[in-house]
PDB file of N, CA and C in Angstrom:
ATOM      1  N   UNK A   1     -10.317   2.110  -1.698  1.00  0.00           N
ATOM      2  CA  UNK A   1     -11.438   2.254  -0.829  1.00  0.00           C
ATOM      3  C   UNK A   1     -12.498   3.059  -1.570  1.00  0.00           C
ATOM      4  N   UNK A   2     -14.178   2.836  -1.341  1.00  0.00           N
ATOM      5  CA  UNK A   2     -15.147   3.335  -2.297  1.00  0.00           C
ATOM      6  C   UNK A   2     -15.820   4.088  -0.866  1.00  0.00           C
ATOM      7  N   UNK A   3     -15.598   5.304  -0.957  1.00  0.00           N
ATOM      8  CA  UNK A   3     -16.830   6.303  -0.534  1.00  0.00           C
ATOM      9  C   UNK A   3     -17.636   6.806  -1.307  1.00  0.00           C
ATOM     10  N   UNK A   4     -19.444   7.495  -0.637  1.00  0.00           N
ATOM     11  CA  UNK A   4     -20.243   7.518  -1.701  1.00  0.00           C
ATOM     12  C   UNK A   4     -21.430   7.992  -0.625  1.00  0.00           C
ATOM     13  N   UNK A   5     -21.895   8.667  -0.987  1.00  0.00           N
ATOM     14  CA  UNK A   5     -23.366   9.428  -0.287  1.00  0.00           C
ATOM     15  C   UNK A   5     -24.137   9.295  -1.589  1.00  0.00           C
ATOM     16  N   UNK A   6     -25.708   9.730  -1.520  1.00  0.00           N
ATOM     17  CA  UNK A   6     -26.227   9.648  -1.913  1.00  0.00           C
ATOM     18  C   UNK A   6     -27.603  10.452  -1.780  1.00  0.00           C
ATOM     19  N   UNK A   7     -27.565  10.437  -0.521  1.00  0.00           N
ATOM     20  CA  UNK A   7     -28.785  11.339  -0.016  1.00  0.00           C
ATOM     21  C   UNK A   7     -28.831  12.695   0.609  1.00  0.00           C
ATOM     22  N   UNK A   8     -27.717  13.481  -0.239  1.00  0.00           N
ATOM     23  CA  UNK A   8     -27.714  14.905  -0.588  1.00  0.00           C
ATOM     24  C   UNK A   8     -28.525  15.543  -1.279  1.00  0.00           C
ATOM     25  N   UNK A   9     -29.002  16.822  -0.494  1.00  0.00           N
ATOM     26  CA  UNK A   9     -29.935  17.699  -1.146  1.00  0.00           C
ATOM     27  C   UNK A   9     -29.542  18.927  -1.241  1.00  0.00           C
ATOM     28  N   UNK A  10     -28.007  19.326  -1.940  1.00  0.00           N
ATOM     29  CA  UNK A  10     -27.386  20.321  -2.177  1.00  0.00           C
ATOM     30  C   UNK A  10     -27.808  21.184  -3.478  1.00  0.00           C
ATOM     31  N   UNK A  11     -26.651  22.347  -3.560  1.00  0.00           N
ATOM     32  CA  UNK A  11     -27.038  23.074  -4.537  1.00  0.00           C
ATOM     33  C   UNK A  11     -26.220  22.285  -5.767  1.00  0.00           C
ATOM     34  N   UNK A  12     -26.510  22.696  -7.321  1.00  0.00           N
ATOM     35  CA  UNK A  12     -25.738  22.303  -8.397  1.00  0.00           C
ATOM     36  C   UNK A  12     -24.376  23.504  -8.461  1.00  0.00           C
ATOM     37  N   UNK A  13     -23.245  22.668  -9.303  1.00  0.00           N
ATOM     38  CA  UNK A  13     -22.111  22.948  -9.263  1.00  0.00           C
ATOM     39  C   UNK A  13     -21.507  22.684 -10.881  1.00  0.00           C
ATOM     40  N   UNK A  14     -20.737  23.503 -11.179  1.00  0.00           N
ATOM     41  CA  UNK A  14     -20.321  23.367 -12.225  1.00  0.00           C
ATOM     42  C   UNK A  14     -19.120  22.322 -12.003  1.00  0.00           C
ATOM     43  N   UNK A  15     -18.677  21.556 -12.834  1.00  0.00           N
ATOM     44  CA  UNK A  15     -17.685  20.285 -13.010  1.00  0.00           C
ATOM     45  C   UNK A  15     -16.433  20.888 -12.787  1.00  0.00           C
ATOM     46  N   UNK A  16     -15.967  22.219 -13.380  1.00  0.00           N
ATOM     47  CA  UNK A  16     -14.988  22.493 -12.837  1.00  0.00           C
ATOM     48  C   UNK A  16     -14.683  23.082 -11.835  1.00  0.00           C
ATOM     49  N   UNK A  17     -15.740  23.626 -11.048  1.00  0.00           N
ATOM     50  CA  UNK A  17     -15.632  23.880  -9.910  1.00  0.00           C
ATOM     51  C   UNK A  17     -15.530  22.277  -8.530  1.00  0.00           C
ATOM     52  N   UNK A  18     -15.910  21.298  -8.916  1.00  0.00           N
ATOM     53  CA  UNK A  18     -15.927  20.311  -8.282  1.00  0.00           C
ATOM     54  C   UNK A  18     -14.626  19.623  -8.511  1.00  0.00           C
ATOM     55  N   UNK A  19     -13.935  20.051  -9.655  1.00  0.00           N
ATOM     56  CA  UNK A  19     -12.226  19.543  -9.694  1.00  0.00           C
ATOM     57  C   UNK A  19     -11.902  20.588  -8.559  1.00  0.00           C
ATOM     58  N   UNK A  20     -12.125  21.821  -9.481  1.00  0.00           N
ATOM     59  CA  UNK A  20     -11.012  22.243  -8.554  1.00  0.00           C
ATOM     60  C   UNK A  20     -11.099  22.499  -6.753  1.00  0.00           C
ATOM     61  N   UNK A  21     -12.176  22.451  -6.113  1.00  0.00           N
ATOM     62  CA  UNK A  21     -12.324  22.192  -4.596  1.00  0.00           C
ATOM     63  C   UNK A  21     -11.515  21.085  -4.440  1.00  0.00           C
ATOM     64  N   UNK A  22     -11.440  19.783  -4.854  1.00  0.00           N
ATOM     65  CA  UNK A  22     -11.075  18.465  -5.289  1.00  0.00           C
ATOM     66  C   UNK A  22      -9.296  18.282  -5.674  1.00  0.00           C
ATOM     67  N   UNK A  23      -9.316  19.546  -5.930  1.00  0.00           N
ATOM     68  CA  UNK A  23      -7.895  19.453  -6.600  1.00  0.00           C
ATOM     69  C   UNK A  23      -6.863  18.865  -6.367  1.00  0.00           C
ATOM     70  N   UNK A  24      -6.554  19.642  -4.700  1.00  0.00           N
ATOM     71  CA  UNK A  24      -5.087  18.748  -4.595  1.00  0.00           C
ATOM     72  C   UNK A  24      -5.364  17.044  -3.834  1.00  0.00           C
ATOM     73  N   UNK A  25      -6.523  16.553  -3.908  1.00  0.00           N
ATOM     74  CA  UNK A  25      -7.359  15.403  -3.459  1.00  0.00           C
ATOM     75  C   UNK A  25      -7.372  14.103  -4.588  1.00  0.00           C
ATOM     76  N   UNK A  26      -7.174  14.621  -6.055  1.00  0.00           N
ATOM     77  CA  UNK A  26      -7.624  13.917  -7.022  1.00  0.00           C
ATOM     78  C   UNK A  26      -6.148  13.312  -7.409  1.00  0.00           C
ATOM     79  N   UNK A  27      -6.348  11.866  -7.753  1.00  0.00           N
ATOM     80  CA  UNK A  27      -5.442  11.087  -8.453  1.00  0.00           C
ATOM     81  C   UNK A  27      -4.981  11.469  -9.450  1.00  0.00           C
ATOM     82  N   UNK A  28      -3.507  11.517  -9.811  1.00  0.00           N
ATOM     83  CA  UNK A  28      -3.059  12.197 -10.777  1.00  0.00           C
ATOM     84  C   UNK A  28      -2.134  10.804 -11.820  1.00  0.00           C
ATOM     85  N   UNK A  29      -2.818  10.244 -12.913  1.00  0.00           N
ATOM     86  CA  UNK A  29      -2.341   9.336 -13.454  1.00  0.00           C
ATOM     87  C   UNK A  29      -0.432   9.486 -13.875  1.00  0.00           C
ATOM     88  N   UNK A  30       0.207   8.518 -13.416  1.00  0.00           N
ATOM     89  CA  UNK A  30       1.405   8.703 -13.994  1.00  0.00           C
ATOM     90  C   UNK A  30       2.713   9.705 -11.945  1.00  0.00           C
ATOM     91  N   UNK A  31       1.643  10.001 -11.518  1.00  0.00           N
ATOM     92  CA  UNK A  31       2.255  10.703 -10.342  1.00  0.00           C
ATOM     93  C   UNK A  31       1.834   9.347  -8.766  1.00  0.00           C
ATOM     94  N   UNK A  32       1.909   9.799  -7.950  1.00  0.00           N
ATOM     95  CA  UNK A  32       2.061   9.149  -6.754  1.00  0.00           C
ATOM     96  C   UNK A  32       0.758   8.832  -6.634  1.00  0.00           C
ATOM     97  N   UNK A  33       0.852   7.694  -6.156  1.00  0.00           N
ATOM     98  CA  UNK A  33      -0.381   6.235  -5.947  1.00  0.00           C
ATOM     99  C   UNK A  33      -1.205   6.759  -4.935  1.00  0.00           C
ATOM    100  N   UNK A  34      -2.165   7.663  -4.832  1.00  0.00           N
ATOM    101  CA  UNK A  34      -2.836   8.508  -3.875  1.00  0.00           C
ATOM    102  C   UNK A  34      -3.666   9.498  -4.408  1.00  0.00           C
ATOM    103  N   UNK A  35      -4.599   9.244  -4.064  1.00  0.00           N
ATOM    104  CA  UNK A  35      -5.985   9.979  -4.349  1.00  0.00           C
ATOM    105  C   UNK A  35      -7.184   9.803  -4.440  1.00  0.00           C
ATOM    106  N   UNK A  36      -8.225  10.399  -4.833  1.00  0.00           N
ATOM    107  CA  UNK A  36      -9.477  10.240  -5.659  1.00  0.00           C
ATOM    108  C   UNK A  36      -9.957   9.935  -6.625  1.00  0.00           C
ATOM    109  N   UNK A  37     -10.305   9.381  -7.314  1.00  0.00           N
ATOM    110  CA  UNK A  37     -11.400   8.897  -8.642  1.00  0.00           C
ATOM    111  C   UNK A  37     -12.364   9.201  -8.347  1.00  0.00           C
ATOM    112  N   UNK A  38     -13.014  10.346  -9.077  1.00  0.00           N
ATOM    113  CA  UNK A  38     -14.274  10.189  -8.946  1.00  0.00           C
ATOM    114  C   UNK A  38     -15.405   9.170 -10.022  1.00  0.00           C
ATOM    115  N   UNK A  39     -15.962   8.947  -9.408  1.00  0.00           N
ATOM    116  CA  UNK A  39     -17.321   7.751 -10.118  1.00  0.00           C
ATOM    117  C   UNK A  39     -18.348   8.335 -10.914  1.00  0.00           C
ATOM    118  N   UNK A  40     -19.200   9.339 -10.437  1.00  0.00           N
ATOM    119  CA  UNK A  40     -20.064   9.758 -10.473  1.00  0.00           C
ATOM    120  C   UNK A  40     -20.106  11.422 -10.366  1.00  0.00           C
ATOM    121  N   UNK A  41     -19.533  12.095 -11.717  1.00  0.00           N
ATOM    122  CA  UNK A  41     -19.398  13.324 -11.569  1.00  0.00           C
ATOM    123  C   UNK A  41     -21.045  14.297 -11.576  1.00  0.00           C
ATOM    124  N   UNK A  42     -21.704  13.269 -12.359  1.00  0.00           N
ATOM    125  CA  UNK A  42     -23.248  13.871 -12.490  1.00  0.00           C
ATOM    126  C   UNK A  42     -24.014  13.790 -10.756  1.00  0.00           C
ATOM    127  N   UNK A  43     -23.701  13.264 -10.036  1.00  0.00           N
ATOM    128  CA  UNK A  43     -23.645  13.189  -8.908  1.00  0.00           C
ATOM    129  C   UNK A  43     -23.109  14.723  -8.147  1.00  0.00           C
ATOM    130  N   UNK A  44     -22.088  15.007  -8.028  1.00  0.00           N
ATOM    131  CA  UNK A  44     -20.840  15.970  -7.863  1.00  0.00           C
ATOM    132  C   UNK A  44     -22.097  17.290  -8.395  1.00  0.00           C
ATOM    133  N   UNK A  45     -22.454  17.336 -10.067  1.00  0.00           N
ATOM    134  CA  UNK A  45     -22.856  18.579 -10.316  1.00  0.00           C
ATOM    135  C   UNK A  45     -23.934  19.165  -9.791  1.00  0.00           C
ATOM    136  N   UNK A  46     -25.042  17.802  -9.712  1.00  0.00           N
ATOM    137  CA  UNK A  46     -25.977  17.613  -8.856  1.00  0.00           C
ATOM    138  C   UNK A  46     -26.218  18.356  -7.818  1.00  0.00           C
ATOM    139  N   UNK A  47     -25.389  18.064  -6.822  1.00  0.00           N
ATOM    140  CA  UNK A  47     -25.396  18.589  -5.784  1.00  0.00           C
ATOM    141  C   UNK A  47     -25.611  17.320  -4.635  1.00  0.00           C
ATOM    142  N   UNK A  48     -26.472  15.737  -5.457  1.00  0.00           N
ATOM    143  CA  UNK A  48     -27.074  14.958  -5.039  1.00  0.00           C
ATOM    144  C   UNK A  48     -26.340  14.231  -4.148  1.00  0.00           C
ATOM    145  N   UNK A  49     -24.261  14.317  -4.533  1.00  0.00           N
ATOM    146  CA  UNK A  49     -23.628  13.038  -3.241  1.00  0.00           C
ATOM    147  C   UNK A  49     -22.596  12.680  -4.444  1.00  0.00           C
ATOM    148  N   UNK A  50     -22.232  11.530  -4.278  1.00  0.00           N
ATOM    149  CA  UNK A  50     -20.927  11.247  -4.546  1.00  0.00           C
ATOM    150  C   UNK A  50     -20.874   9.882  -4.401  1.00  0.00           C
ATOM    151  N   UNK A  51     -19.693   9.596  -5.208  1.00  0.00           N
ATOM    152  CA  UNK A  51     -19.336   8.096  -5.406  1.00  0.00           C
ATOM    153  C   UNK A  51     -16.998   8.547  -5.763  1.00  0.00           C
ATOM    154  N   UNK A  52     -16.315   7.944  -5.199  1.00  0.00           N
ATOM    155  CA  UNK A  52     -15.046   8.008  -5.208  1.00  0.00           C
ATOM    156  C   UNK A  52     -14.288   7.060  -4.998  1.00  0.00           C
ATOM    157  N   UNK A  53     -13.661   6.576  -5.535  1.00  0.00           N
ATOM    158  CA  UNK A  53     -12.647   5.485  -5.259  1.00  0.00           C
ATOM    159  C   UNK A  53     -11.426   6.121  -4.686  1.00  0.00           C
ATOM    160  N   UNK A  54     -10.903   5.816  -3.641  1.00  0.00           N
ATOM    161  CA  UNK A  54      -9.893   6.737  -3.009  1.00  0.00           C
ATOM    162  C   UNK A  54      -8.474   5.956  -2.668  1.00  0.00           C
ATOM    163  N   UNK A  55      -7.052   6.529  -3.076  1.00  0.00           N
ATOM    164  CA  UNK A  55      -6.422   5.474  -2.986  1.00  0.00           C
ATOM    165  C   UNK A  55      -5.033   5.822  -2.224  1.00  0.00           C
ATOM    166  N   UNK A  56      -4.262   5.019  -1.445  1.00  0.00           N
ATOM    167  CA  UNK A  56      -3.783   5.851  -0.504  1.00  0.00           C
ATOM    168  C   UNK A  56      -2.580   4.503  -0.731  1.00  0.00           C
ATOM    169  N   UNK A  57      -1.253   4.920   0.313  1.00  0.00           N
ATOM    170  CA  UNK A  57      -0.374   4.223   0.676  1.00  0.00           C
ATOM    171  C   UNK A  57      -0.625   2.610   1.370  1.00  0.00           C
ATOM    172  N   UNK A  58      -1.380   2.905   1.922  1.00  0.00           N
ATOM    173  CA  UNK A  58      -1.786   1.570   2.818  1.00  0.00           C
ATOM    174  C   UNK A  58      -3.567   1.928   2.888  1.00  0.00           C
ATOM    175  N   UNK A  59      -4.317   0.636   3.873  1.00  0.00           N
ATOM    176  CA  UNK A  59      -6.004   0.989   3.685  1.00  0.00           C
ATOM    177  C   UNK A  59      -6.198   1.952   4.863  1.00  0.00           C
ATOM    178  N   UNK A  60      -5.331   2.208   5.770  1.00  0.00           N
ATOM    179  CA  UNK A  60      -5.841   3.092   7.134  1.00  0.00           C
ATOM    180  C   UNK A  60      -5.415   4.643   6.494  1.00  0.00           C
ATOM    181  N   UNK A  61      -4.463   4.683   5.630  1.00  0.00           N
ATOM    182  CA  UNK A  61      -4.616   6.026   5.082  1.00  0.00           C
ATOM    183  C   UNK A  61      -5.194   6.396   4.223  1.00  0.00           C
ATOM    184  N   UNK A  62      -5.404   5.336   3.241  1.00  0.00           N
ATOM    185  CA  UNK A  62      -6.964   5.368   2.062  1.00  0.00           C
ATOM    186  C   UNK A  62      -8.435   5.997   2.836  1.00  0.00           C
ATOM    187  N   UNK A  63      -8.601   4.954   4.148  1.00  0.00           N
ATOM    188  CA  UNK A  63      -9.328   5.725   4.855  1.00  0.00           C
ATOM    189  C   UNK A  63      -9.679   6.972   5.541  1.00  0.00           C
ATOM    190  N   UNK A  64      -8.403   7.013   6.155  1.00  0.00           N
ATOM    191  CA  UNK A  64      -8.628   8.809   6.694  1.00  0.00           C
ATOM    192  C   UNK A  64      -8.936   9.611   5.311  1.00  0.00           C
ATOM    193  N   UNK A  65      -7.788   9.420   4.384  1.00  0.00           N
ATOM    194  CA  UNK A  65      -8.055  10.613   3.009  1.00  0.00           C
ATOM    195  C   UNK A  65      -9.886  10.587   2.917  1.00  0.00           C
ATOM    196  N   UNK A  66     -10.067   8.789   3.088  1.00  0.00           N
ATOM    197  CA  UNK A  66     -11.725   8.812   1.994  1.00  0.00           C
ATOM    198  C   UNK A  66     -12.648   9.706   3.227  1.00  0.00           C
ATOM    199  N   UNK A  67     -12.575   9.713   4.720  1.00  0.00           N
ATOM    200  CA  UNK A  67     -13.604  10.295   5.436  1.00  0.00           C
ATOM    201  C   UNK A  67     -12.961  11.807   5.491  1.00  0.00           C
ATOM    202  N   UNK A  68     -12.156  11.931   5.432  1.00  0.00           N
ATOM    203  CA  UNK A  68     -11.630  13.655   5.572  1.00  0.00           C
ATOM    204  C   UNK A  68     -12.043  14.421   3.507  1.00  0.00           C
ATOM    205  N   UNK A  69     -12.388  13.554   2.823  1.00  0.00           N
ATOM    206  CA  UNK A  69     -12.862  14.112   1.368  1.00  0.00           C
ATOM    207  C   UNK A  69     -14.368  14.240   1.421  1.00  0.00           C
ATOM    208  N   UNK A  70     -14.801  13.036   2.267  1.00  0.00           N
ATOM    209  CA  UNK A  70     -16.244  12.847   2.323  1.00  0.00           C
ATOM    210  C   UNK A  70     -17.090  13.793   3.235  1.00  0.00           C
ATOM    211  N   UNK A  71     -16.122  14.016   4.303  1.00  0.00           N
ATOM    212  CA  UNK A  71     -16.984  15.092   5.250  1.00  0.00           C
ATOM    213  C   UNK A  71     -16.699  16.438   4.455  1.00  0.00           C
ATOM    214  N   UNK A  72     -15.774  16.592   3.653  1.00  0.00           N
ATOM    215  CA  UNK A  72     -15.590  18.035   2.911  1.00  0.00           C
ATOM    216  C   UNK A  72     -16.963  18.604   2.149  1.00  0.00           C
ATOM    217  N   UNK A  73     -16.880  17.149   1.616  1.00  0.00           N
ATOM    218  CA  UNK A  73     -17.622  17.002   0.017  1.00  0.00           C
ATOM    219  C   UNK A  73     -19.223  16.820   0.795  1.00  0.00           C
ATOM    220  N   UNK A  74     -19.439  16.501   2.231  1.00  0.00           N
ATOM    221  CA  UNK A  74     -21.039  16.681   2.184  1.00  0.00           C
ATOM    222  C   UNK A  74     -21.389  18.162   3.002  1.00  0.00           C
ATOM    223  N   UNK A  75     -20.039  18.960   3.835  1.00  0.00           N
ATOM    224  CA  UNK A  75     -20.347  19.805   4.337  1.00  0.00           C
ATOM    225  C   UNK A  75     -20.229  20.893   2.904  1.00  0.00           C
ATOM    226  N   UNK A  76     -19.537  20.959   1.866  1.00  0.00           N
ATOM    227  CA  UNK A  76     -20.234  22.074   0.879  1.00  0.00           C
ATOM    228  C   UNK A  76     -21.328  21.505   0.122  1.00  0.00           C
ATOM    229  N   UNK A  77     -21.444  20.382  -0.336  1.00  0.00           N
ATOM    230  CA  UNK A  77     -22.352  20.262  -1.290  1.00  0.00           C
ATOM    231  C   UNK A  77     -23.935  20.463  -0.691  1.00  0.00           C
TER     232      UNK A  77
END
């Protein structure tokens, strides 16, 4: 599933600070089929929004993960 804002007018963020908020959220290659990709980290540092490919057990839990990351990710950014 692809979530993605765009029309954020947040503050900038350093990259590793956007892992690690992100942390236990992000796809971990080689571990369990669930998580985040992010797309668009210049996005992320921005402050500007986001782009994520989000990947879950089935699509109704891809979904909850992608709107419960997305409301995270526009209420700090």
């Amino acid at each position: 599933m692809i979530t993605e804002r765009s029309d954020l007018n947040g503050a900038s963020h350093h990259l590793a600070d956007v892992l690690a908020r992100l942390e236990d959220d992000l796809y971990v290659a080689g571990g369990e089929p669930a998580g985040a990709v992010i797309m668009s980290p210049w996005q992320l540092e921005q402050g500007s929004g986001f782009e994520l490919v989000v990947f879950d057990a089935d699509v109704e839990r891809a979904g909850a993960r992608a709107r419960r990351i997305a409301a995270s990710l526009s209420a700090w950014l």
